[in-house]
PDB file of N, CA and C in Angstrom:
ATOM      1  N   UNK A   1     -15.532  91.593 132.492  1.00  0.00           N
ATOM      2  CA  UNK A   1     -16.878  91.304 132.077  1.00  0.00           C
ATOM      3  C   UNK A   1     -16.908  89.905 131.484  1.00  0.00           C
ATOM      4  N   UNK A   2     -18.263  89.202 131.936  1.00  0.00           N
ATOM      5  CA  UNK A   2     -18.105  87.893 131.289  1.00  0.00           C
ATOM      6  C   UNK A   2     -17.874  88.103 129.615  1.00  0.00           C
ATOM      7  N   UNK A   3     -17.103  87.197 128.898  1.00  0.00           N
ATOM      8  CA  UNK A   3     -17.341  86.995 127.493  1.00  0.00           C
ATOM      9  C   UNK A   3     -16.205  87.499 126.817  1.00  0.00           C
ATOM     10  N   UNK A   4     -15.962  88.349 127.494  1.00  0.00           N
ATOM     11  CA  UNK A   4     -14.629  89.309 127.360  1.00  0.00           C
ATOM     12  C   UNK A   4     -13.354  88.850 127.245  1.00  0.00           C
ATOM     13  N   UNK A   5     -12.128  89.063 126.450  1.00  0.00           N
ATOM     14  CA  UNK A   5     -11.190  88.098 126.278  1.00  0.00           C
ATOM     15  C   UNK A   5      -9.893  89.607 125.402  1.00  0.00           C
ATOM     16  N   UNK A   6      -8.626  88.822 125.719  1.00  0.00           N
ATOM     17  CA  UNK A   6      -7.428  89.731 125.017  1.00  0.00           C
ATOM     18  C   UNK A   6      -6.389  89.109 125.081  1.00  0.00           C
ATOM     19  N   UNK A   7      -5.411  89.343 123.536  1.00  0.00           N
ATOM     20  CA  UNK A   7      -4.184  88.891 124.010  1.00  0.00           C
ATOM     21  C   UNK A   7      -3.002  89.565 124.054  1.00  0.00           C
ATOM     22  N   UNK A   8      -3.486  90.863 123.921  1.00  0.00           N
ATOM     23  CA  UNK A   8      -2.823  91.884 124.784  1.00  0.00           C
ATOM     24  C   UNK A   8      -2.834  92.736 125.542  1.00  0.00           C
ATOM     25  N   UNK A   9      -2.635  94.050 125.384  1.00  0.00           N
ATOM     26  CA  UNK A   9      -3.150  95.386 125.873  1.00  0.00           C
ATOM     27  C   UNK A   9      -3.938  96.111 125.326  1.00  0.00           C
ATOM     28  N   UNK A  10      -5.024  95.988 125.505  1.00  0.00           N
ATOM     29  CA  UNK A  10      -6.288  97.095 125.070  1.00  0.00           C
ATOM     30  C   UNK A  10      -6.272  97.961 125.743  1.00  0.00           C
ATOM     31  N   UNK A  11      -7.294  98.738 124.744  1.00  0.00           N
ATOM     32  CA  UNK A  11      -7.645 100.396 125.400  1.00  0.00           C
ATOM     33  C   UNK A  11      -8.815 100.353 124.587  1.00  0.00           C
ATOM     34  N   UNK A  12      -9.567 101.489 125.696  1.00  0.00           N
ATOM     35  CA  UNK A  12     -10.993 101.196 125.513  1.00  0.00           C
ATOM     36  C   UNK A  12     -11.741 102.611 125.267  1.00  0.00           C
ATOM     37  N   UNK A  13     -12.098 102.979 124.289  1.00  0.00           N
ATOM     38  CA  UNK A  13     -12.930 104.762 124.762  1.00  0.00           C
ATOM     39  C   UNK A  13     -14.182 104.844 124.067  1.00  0.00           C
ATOM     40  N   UNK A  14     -14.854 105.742 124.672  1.00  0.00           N
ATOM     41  CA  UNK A  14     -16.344 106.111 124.561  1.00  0.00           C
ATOM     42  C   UNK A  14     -16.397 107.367 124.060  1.00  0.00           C
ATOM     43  N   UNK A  15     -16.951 107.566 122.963  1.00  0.00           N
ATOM     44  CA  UNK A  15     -16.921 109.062 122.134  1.00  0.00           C
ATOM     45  C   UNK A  15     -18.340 109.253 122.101  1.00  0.00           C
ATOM     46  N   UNK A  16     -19.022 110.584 122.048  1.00  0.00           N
ATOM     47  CA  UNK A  16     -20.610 111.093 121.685  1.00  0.00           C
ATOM     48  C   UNK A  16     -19.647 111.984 120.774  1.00  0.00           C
ATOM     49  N   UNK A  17     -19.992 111.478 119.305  1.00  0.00           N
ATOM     50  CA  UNK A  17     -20.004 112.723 118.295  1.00  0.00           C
ATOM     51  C   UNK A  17     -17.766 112.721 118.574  1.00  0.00           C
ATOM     52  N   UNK A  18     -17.621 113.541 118.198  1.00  0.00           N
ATOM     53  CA  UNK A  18     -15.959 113.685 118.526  1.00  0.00           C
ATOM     54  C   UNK A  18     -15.353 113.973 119.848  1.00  0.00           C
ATOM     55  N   UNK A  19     -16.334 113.448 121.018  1.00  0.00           N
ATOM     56  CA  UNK A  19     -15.747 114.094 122.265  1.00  0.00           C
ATOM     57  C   UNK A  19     -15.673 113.152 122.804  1.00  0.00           C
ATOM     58  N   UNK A  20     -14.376 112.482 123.601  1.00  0.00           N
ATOM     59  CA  UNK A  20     -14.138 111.035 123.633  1.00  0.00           C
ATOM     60  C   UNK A  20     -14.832 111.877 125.711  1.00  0.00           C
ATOM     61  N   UNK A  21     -15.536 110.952 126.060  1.00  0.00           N
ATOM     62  CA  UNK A  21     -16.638 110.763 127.268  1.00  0.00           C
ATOM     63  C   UNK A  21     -16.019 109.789 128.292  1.00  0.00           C
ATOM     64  N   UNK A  22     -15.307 108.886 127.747  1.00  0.00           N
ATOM     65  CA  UNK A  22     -14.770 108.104 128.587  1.00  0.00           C
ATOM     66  C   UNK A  22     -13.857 106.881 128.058  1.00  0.00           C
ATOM     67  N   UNK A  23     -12.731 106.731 128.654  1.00  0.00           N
ATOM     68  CA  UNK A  23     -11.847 105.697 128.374  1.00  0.00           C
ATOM     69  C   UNK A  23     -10.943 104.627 129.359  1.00  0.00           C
ATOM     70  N   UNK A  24     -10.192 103.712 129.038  1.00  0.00           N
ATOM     71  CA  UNK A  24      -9.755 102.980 130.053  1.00  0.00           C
ATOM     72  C   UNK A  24      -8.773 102.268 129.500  1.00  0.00           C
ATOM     73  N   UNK A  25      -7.933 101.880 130.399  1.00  0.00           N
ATOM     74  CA  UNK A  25      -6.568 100.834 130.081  1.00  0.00           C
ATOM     75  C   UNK A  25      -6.245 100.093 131.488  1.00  0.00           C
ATOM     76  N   UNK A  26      -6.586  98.588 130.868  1.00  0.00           N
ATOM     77  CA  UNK A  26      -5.537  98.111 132.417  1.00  0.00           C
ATOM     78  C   UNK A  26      -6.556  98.262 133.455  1.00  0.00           C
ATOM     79  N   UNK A  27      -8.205  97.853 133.423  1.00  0.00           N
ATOM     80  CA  UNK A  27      -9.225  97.838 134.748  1.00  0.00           C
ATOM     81  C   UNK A  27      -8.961  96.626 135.299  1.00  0.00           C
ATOM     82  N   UNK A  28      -8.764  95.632 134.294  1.00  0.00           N
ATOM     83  CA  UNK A  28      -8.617  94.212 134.548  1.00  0.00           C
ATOM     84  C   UNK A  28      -7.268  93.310 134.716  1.00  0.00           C
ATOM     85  N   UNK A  29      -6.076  93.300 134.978  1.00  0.00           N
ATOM     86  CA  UNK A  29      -4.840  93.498 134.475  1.00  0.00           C
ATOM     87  C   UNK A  29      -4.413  94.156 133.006  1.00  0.00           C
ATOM     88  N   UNK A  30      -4.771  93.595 131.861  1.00  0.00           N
ATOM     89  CA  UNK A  30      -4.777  94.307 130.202  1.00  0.00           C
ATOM     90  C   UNK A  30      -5.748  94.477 130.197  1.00  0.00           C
ATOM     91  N   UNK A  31      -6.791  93.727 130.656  1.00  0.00           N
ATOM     92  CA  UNK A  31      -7.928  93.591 129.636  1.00  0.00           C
ATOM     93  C   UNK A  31      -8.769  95.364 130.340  1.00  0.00           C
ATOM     94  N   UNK A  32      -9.637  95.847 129.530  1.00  0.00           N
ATOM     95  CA  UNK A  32      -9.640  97.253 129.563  1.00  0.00           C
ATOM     96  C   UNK A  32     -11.516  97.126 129.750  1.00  0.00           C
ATOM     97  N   UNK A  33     -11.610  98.054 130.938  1.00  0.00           N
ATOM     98  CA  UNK A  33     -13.379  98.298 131.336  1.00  0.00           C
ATOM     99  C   UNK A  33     -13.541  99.388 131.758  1.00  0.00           C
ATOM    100  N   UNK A  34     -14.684  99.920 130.980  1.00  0.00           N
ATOM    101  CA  UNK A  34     -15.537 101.055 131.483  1.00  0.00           C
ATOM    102  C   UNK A  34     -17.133 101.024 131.511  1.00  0.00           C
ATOM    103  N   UNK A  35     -17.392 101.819 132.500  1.00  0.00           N
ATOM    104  CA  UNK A  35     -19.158 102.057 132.823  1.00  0.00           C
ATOM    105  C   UNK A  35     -19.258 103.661 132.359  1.00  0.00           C
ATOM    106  N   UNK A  36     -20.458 103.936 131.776  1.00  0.00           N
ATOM    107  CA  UNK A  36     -20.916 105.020 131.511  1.00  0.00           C
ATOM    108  C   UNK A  36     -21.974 105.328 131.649  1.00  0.00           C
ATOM    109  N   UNK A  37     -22.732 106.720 132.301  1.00  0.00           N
ATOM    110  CA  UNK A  37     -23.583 106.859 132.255  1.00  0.00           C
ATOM    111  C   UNK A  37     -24.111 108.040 131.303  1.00  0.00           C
ATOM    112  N   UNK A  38     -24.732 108.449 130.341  1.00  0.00           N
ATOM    113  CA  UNK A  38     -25.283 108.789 129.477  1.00  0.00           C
ATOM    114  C   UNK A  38     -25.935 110.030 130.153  1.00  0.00           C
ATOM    115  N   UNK A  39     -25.648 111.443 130.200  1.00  0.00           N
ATOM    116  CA  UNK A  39     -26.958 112.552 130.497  1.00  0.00           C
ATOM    117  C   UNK A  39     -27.188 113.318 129.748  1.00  0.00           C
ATOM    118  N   UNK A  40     -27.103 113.040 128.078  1.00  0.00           N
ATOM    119  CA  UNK A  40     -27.645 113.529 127.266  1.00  0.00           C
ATOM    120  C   UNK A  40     -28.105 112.838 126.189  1.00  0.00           C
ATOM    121  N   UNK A  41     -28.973 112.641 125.237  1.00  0.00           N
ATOM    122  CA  UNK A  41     -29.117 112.254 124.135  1.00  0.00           C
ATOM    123  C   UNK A  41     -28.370 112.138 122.804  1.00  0.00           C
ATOM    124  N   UNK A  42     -28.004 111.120 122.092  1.00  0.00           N
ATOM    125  CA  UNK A  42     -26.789 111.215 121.340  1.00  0.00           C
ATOM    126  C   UNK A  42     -26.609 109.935 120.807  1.00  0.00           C
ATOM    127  N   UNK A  43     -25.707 109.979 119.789  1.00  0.00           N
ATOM    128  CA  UNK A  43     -25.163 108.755 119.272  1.00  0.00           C
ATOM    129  C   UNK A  43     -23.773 108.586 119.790  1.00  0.00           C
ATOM    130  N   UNK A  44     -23.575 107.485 121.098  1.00  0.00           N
ATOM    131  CA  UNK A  44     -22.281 106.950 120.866  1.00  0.00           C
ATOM    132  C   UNK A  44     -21.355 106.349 120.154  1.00  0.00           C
ATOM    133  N   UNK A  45     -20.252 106.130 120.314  1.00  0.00           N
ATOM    134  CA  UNK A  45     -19.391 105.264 119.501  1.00  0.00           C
ATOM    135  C   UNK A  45     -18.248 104.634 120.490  1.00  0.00           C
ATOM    136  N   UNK A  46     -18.450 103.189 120.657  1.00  0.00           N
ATOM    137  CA  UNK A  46     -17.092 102.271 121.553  1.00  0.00           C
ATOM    138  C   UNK A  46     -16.377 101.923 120.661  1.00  0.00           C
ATOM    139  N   UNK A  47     -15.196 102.732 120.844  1.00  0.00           N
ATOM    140  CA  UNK A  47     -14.042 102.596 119.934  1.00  0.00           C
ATOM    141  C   UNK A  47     -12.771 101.569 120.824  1.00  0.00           C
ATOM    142  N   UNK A  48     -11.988 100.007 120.374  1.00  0.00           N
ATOM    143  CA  UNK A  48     -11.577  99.037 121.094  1.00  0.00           C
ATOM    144  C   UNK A  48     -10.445  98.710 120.489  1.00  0.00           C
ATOM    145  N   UNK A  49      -9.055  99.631 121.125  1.00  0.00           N
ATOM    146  CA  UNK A  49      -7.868  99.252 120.606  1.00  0.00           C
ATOM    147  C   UNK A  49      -7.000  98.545 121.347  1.00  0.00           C
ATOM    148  N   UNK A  50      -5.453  98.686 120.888  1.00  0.00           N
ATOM    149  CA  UNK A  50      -4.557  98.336 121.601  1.00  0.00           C
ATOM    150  C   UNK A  50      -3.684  99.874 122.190  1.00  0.00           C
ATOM    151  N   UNK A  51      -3.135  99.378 123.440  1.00  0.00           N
ATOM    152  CA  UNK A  51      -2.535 100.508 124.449  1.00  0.00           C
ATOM    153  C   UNK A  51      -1.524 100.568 123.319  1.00  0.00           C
ATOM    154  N   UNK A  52      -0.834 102.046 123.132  1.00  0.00           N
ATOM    155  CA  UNK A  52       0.050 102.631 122.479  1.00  0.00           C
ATOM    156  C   UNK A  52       0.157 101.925 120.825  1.00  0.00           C
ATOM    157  N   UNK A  53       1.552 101.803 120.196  1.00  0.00           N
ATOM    158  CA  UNK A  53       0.955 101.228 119.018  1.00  0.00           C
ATOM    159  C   UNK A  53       1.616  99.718 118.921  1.00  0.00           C
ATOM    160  N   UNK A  54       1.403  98.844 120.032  1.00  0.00           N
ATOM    161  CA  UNK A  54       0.848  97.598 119.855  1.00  0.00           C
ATOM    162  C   UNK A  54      -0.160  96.738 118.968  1.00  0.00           C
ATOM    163  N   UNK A  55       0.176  95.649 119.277  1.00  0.00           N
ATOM    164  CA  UNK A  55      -0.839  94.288 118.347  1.00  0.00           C
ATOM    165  C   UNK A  55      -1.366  94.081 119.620  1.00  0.00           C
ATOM    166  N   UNK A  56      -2.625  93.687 119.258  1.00  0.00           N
ATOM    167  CA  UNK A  56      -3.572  92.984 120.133  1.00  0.00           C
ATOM    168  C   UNK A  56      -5.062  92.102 119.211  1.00  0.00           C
ATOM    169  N   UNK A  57      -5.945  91.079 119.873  1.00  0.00           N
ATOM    170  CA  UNK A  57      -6.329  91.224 119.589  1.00  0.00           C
ATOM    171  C   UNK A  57      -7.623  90.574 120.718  1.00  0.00           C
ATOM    172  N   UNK A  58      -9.057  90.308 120.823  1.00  0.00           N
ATOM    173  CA  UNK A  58      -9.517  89.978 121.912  1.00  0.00           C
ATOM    174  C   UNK A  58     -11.114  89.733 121.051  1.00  0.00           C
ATOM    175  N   UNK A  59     -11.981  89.352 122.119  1.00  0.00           N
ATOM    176  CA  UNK A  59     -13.297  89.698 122.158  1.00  0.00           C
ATOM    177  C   UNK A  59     -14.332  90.743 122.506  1.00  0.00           C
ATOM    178  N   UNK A  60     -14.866  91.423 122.314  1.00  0.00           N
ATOM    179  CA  UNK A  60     -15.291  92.639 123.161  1.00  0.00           C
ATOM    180  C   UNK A  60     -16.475  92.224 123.448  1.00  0.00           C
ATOM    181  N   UNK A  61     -17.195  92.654 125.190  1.00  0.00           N
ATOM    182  CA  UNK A  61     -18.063  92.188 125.634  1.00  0.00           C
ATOM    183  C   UNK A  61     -19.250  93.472 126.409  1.00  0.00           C
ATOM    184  N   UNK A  62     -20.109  93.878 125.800  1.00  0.00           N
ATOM    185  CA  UNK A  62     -20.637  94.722 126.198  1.00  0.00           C
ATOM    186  C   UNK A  62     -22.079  95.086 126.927  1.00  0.00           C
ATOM    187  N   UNK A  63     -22.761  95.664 127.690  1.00  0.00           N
ATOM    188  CA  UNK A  63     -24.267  95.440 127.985  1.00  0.00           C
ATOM    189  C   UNK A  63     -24.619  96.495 128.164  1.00  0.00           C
ATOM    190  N   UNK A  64     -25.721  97.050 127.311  1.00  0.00           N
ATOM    191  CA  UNK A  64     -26.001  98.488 127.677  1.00  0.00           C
ATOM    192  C   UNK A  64     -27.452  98.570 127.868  1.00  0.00           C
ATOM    193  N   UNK A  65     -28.036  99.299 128.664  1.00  0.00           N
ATOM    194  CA  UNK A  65     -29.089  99.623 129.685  1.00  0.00           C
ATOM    195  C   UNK A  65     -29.794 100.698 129.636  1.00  0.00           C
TER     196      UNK A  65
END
C-alpha cells in the first residue's frame, strides 16, 4: 500500500471485539497486508506487530471504505 513502510517483519490482524477476523504476514515480502470486508456492525481494532517476538518498526498505511 502506498505510504506504507517496515524495517522488519510485521504482522498484521483485525479483531471485532476479541475475535481476531483477519490477519497477515509476509503479503508484501515483510511488509504485511490485508483487505476486509465487514458483514456485521461493530467496533474494529487493527492491531500492527512484529512476526514472532522480533523488533520491528514501520509506518502503517490504511484506507477504509
Amino acid at each position: 500500500m502506498p505510504g506504507a513502510s517496515n524495517t522488519r517483519d510485521t504482522y498484521l490482524r483485525l479483531y471485532n471485539g476479541t475475535t481476531q477476523v483477519a490477519s497477515n504476514d509476509d503479503a508484501c515480502g515483510t511488509l504485511s497486508y490485508a483487505s476486509f470486508k465487514a458483514t456485521t456492525a461493530g467496533t474494529y481494532q487493527i492491531r500492527v506487530g512484529c512476526y514472532s517476538s522480533g523488533s520491528c518498526s514501520g509506518t502503517v498505511a490504511y484506507t477504509i471504505q
